[in-house]
C-alpha atoms as a PDB file:
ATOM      1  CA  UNK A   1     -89.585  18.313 -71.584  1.00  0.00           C
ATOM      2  CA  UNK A   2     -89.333  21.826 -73.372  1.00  0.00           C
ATOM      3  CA  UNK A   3     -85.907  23.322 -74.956  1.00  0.00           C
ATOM      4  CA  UNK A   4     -85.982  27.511 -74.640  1.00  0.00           C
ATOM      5  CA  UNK A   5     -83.296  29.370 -77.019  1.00  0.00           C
ATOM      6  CA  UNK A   6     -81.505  32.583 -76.486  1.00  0.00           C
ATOM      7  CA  UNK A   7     -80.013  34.443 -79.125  1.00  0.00           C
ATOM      8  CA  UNK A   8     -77.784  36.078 -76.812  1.00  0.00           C
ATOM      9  CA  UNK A   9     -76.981  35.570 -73.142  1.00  0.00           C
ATOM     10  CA  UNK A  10     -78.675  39.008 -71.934  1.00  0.00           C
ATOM     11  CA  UNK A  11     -81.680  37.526 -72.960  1.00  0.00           C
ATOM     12  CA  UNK A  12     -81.506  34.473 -70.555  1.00  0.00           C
ATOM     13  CA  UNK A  13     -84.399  34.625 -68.754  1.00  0.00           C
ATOM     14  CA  UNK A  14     -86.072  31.676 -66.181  1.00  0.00           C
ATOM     15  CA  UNK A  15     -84.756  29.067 -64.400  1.00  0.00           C
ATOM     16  CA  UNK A  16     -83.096  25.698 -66.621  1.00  0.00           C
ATOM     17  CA  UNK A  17     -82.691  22.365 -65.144  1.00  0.00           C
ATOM     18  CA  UNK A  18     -79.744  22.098 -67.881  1.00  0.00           C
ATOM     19  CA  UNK A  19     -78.115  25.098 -70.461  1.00  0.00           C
ATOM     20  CA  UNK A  20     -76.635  24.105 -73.323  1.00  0.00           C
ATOM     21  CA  UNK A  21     -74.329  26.694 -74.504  1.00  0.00           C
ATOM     22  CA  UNK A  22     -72.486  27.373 -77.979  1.00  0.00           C
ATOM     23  CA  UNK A  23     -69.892  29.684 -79.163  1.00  0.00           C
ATOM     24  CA  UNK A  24     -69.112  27.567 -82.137  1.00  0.00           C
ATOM     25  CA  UNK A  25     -66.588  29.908 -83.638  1.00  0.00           C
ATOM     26  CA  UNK A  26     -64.425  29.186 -81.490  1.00  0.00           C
ATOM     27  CA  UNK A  27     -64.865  29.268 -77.894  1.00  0.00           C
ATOM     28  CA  UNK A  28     -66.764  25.619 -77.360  1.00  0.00           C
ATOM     29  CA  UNK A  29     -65.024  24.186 -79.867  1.00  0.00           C
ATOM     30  CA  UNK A  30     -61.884  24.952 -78.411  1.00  0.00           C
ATOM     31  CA  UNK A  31     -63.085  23.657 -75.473  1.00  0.00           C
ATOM     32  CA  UNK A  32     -64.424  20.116 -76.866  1.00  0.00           C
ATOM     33  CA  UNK A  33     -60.769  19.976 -78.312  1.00  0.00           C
ATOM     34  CA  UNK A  34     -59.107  20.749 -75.310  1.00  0.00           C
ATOM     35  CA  UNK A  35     -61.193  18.044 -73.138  1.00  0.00           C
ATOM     36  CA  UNK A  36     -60.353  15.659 -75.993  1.00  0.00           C
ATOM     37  CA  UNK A  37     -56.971  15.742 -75.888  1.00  0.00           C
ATOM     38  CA  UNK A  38     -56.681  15.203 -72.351  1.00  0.00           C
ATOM     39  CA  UNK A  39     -57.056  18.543 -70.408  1.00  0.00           C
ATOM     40  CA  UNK A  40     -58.338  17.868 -67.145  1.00  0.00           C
ATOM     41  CA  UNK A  41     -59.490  21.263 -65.725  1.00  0.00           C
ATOM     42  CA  UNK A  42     -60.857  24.715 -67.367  1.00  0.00           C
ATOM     43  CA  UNK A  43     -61.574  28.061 -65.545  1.00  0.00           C
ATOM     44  CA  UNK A  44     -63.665  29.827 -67.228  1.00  0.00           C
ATOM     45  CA  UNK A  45     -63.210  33.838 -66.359  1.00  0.00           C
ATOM     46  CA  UNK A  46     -65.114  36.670 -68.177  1.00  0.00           C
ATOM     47  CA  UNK A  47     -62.840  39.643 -67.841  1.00  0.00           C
ATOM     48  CA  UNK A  48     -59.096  39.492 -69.348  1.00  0.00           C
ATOM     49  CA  UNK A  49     -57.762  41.223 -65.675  1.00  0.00           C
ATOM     50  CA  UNK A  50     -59.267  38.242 -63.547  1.00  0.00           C
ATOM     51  CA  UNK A  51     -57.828  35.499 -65.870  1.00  0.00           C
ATOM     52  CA  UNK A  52     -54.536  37.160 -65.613  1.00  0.00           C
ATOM     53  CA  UNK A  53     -55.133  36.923 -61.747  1.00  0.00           C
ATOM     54  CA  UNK A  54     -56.373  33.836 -61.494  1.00  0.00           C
ATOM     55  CA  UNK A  55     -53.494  32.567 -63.395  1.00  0.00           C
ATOM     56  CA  UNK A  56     -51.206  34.489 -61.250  1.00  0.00           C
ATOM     57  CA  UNK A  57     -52.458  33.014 -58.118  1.00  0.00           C
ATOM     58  CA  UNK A  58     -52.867  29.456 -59.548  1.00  0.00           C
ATOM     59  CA  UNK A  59     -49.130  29.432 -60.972  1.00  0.00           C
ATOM     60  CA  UNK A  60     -47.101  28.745 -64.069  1.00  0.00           C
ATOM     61  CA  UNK A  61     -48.662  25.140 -64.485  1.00  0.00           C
ATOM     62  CA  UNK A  62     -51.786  26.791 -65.869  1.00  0.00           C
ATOM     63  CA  UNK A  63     -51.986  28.111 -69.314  1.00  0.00           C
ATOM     64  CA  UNK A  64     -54.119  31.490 -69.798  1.00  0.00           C
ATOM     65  CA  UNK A  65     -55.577  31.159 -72.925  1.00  0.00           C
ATOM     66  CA  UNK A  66     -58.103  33.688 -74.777  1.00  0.00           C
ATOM     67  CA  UNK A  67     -58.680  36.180 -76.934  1.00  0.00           C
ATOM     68  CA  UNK A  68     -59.795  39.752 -77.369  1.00  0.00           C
ATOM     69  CA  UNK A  69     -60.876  40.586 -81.029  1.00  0.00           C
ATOM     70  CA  UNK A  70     -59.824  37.608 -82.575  1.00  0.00           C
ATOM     71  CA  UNK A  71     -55.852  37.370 -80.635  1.00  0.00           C
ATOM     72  CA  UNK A  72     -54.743  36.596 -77.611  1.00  0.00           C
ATOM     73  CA  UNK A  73     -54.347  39.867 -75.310  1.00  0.00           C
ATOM     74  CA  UNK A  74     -50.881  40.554 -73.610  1.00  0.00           C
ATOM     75  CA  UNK A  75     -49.424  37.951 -71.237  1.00  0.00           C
ATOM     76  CA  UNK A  76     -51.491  35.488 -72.760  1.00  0.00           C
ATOM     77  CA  UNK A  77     -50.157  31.722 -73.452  1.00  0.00           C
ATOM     78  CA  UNK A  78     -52.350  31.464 -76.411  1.00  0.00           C
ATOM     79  CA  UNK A  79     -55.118  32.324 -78.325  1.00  0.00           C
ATOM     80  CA  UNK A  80     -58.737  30.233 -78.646  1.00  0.00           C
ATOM     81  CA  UNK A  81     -57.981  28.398 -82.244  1.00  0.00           C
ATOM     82  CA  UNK A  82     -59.076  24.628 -81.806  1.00  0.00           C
ATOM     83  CA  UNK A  83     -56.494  24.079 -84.496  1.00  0.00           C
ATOM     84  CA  UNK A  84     -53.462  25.180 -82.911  1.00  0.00           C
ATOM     85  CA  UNK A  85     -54.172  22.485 -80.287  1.00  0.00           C
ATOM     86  CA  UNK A  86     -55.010  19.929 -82.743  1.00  0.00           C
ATOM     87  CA  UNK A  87     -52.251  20.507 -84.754  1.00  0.00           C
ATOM     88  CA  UNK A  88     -49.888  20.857 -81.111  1.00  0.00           C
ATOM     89  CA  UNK A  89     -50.906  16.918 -80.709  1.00  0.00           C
ATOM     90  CA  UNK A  90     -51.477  17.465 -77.251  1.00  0.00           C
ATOM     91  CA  UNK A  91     -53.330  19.926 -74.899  1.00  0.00           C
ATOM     92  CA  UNK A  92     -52.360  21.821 -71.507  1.00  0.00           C
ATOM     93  CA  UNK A  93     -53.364  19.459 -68.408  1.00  0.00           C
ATOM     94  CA  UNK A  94     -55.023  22.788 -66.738  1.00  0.00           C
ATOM     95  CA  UNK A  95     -56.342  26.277 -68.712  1.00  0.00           C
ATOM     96  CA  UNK A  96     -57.577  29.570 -67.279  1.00  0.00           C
ATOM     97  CA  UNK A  97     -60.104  30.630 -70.683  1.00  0.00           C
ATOM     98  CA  UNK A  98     -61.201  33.805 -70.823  1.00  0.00           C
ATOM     99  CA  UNK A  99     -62.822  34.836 -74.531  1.00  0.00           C
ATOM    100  CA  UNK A 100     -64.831  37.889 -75.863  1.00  0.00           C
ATOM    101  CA  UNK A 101     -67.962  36.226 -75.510  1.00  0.00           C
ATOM    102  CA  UNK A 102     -68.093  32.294 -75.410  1.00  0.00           C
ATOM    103  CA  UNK A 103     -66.398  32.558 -71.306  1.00  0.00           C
ATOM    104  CA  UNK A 104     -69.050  35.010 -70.804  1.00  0.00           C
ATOM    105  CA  UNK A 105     -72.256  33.141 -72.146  1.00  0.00           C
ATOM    106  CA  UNK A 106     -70.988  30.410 -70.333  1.00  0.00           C
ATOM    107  CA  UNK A 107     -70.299  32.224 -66.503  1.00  0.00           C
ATOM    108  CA  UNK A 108     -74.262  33.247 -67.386  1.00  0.00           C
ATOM    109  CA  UNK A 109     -75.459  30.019 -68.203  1.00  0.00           C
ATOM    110  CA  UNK A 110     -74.658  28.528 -64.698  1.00  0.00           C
ATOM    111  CA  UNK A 111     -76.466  31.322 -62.789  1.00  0.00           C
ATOM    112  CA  UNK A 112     -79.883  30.017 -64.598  1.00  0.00           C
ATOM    113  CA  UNK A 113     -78.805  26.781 -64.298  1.00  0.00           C
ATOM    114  CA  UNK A 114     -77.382  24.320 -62.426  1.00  0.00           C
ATOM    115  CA  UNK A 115     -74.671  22.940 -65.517  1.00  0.00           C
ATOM    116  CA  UNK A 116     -73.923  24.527 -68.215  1.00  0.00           C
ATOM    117  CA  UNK A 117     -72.587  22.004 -71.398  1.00  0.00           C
ATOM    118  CA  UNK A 118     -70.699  24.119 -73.688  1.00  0.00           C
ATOM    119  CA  UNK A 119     -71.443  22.377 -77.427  1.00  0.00           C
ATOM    120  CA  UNK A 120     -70.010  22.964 -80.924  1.00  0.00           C
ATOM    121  CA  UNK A 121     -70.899  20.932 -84.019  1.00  0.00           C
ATOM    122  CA  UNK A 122     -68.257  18.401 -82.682  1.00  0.00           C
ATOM    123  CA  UNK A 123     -70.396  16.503 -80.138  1.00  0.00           C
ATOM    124  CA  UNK A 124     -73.936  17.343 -81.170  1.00  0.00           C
ATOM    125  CA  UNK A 125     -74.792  13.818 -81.019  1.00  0.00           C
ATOM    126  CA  UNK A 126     -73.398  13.697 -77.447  1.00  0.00           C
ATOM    127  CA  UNK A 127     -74.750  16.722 -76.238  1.00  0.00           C
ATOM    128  CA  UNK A 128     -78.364  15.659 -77.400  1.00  0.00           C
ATOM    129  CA  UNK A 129     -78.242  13.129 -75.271  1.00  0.00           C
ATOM    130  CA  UNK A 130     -77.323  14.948 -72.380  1.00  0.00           C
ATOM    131  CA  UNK A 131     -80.037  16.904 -73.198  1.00  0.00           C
ATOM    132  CA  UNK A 132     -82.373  14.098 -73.097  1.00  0.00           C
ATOM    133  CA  UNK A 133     -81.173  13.268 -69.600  1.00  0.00           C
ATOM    134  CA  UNK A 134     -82.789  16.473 -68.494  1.00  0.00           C
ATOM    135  CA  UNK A 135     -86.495  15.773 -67.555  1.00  0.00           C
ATOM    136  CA  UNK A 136     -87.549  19.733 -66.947  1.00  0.00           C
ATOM    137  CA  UNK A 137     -87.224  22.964 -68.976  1.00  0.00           C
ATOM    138  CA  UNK A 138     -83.754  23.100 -70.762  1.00  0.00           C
ATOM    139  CA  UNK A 139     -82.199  26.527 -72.607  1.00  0.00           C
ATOM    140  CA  UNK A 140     -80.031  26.518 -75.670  1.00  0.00           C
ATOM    141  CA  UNK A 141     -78.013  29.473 -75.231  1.00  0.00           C
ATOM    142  CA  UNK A 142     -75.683  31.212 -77.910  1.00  0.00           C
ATOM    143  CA  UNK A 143     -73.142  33.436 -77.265  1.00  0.00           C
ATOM    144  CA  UNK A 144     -73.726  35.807 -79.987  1.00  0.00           C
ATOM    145  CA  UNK A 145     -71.085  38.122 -81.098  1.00  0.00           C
ATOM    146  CA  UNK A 146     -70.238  41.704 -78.984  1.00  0.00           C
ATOM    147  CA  UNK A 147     -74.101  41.443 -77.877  1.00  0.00           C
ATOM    148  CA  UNK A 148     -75.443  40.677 -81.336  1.00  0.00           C
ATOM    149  CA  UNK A 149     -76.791  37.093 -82.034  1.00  0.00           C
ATOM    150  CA  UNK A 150     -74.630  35.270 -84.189  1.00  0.00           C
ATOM    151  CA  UNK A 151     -75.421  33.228 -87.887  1.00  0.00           C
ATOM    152  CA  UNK A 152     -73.056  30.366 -87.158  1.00  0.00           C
ATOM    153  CA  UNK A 153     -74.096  29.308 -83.523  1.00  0.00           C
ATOM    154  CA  UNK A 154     -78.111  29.700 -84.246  1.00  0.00           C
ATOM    155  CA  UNK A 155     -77.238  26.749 -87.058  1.00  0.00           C
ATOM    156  CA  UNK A 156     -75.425  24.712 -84.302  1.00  0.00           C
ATOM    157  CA  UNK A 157     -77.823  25.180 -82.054  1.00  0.00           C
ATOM    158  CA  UNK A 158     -80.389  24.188 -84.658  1.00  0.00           C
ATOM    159  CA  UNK A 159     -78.136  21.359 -85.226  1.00  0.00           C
ATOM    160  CA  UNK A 160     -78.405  20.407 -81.516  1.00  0.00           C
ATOM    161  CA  UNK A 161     -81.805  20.267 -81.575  1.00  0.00           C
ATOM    162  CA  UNK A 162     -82.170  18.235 -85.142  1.00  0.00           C
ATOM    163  CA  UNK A 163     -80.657  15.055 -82.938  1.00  0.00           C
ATOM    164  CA  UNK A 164     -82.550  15.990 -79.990  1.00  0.00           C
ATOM    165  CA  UNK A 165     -85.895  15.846 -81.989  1.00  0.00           C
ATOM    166  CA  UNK A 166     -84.729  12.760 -84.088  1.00  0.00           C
ATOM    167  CA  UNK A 167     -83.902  10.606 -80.710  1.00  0.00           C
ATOM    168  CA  UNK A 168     -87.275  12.010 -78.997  1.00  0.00           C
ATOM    169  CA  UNK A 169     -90.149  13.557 -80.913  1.00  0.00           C
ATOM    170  CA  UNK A 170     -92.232  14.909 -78.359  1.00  0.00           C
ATOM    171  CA  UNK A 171     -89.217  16.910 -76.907  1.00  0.00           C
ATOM    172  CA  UNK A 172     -91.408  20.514 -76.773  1.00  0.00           C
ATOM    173  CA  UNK A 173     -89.499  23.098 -79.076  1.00  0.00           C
ATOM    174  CA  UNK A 174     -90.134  26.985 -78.477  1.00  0.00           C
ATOM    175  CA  UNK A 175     -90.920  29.301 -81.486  1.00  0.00           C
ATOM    176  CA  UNK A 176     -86.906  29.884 -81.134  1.00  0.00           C
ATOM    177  CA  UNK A 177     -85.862  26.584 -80.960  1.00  0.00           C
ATOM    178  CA  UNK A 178     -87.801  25.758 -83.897  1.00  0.00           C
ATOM    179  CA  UNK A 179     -86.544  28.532 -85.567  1.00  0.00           C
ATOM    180  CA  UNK A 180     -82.849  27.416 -85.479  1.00  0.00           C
ATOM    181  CA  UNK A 181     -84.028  24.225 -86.072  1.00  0.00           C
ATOM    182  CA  UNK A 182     -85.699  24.836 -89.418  1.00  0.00           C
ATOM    183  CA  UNK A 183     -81.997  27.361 -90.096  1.00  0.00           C
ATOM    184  CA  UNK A 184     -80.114  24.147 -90.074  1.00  0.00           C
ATOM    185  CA  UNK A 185     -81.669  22.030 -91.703  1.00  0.00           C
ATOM    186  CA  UNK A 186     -81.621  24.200 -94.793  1.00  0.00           C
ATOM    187  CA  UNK A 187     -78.278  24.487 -94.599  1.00  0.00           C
ATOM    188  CA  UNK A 188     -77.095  20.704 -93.079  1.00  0.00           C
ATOM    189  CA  UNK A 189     -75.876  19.454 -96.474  1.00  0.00           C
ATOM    190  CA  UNK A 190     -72.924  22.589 -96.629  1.00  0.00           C
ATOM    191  CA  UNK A 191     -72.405  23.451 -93.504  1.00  0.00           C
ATOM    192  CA  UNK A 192     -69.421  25.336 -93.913  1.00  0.00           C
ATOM    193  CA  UNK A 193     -70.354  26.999 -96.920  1.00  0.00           C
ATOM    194  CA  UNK A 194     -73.385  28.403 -95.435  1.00  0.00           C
ATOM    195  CA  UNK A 195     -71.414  29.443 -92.299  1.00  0.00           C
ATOM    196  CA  UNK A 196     -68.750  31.584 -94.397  1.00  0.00           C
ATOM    197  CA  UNK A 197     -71.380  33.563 -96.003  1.00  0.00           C
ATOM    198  CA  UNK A 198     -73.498  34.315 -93.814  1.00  0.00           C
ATOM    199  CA  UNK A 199     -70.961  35.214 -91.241  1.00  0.00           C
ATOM    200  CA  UNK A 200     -69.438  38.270 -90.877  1.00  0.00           C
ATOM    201  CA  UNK A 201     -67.260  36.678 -88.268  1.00  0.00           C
ATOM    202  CA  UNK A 202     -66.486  33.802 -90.024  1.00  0.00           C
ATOM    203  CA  UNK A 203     -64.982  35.875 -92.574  1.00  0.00           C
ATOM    204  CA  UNK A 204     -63.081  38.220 -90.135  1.00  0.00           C
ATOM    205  CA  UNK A 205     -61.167  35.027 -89.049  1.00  0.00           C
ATOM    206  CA  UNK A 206     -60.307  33.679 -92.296  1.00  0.00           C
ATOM    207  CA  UNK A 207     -58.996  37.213 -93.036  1.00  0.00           C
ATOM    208  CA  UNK A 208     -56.626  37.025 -89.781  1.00  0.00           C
ATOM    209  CA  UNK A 209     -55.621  33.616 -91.130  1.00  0.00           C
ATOM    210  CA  UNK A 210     -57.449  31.349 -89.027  1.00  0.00           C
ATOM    211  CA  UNK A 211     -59.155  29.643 -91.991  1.00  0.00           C
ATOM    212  CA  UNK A 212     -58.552  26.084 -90.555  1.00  0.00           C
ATOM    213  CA  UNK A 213     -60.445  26.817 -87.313  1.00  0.00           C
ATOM    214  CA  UNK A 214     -63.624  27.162 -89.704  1.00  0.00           C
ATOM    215  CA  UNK A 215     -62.862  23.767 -90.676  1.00  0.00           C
ATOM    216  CA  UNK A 216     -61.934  22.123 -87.602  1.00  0.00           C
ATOM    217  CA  UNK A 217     -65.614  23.980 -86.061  1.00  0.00           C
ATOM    218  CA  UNK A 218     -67.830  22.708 -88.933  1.00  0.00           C
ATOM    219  CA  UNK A 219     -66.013  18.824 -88.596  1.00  0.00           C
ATOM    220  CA  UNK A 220     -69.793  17.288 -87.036  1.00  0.00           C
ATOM    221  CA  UNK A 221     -69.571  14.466 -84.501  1.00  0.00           C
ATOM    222  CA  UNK A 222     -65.923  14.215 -84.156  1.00  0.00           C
ATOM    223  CA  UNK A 223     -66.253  13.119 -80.370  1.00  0.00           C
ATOM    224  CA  UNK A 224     -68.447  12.049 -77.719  1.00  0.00           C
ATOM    225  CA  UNK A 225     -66.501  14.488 -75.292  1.00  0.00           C
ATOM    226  CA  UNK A 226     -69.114  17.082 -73.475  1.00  0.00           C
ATOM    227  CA  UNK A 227     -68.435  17.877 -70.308  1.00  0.00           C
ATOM    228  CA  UNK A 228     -70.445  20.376 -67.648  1.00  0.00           C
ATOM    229  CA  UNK A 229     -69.416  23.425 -65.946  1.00  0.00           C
ATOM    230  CA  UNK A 230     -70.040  24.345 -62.583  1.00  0.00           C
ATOM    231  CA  UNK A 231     -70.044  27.782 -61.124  1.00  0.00           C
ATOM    232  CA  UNK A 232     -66.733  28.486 -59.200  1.00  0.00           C
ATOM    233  CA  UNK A 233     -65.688  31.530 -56.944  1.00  0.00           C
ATOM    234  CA  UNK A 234     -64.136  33.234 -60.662  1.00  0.00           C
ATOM    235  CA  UNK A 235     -66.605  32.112 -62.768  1.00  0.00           C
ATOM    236  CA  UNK A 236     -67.090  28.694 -64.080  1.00  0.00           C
ATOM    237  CA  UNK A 237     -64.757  25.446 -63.903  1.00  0.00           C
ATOM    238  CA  UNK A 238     -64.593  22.314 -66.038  1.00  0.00           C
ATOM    239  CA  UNK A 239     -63.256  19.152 -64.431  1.00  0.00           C
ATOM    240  CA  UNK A 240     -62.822  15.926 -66.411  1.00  0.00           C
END
């Protein structure tokens, strides 16, 4: 099998039996935390006036969670910190998600692909193996930041494909892949550390106080959770 990466989600090119796709600070790892404490169902919806629709037509039971620059726009339920819901205990049964890019990356993932896994550094072990279930050509895909490719998901991503290599050897890596690959491992002993320098975005959300989503994102292997989407008539859904 061969593993493609894409900076960025405009850059998806081909056709994937599988995408793997990361937003690491903080869409997917909002996600994995949501899924692990017991949400059942995710819409995922690009634009903030279609979640707010969706919601509308799906009723009150739903929570409409997101973000635009960091905070949750207007007649949203919440924002996208992992930590929030963490620290909540427990997790809405049923979320319309809609994120600056990490909703996005994923709605594009599933029109080159069949799935698309959204990943963080809390199941990489999990999600290599559902990337070894995958036979054909699979693409890492991160979401970047407001079009730009991002510091913090090219080392998850390279982090992904550490445990992909380690389980199977002659997994074919692009030039890309084994880019990221070779990012991580430089950095796998401090994580964190490496992630809040050489993230501009990183630092932003420290600065609006959301310093314990950092740490919550760069926890490694903290569940086995990883769950596909599948396109839907908004944009993506993910069932448990």
């Amino acid at each position: 099998m061969r593993v493609e990466l894409f900076p960025v989600p405009s850059r998806v090119e081909g056709i994937f039996e599988g995408c793997f796709v990361v937003d690491m600070l903080r869409a997917t790892t909002q996600i994995s935390v949501l899924l692990e404490m017991g949400c059942r169902e995710i819409r995922l919806v690009s634009r903030v006036e279609d979640a707010r629709a969706l919601r509308g037509a799906l009723g009150d039971t739903w929570a409409l969670l997101g973000e635009r620059g960091g905070v949750p726009p207007e007649g949203f339920d919440g924002g996208n910190s992992p930590w929030e819901v963490l620290s909540a205990g427990e997790a809405p049964l049923r979320v319309v998600m809609c994120t600056t890019n990490g909703t996005g990356a994923l709605v594009r993932a599933l029109e080159v692909g069949a799935r698309a896994y959204p990943f963080c550094m809390r199941n990489l072990s999990a999600a290599a193996l559902r990337v070894l279930s995958h036979r054909g050509s699979v693409a890492v895909v991160c979401a970047g930041h407001e079009g730009e490719s991002s510091y913090e998901d090219l080392v998850c991503a390279g982090g992904l494909l550490d445990r992909v290599i380690r389980l199977d050897p002659l997994v074919e890596l692009s030039d890309r892949a084994r880019g990221a690959l070779e990012l991580y491992r430089s950095v796998a002993g401090d994580v964190r550390g490496a992630i809040l320098e050489g993230s501009s975005h990183a630092r932003y959300l420290v600065e609006l106080g959301f310093g314990a989503d950092l740490d919550v994102a760069c926890l490694v292997d903290a569940t086995e959770v990883v769950c596909p989407a599948e396109a839907a008539e908004w944009g993506g859904v993910i069932r448990r």
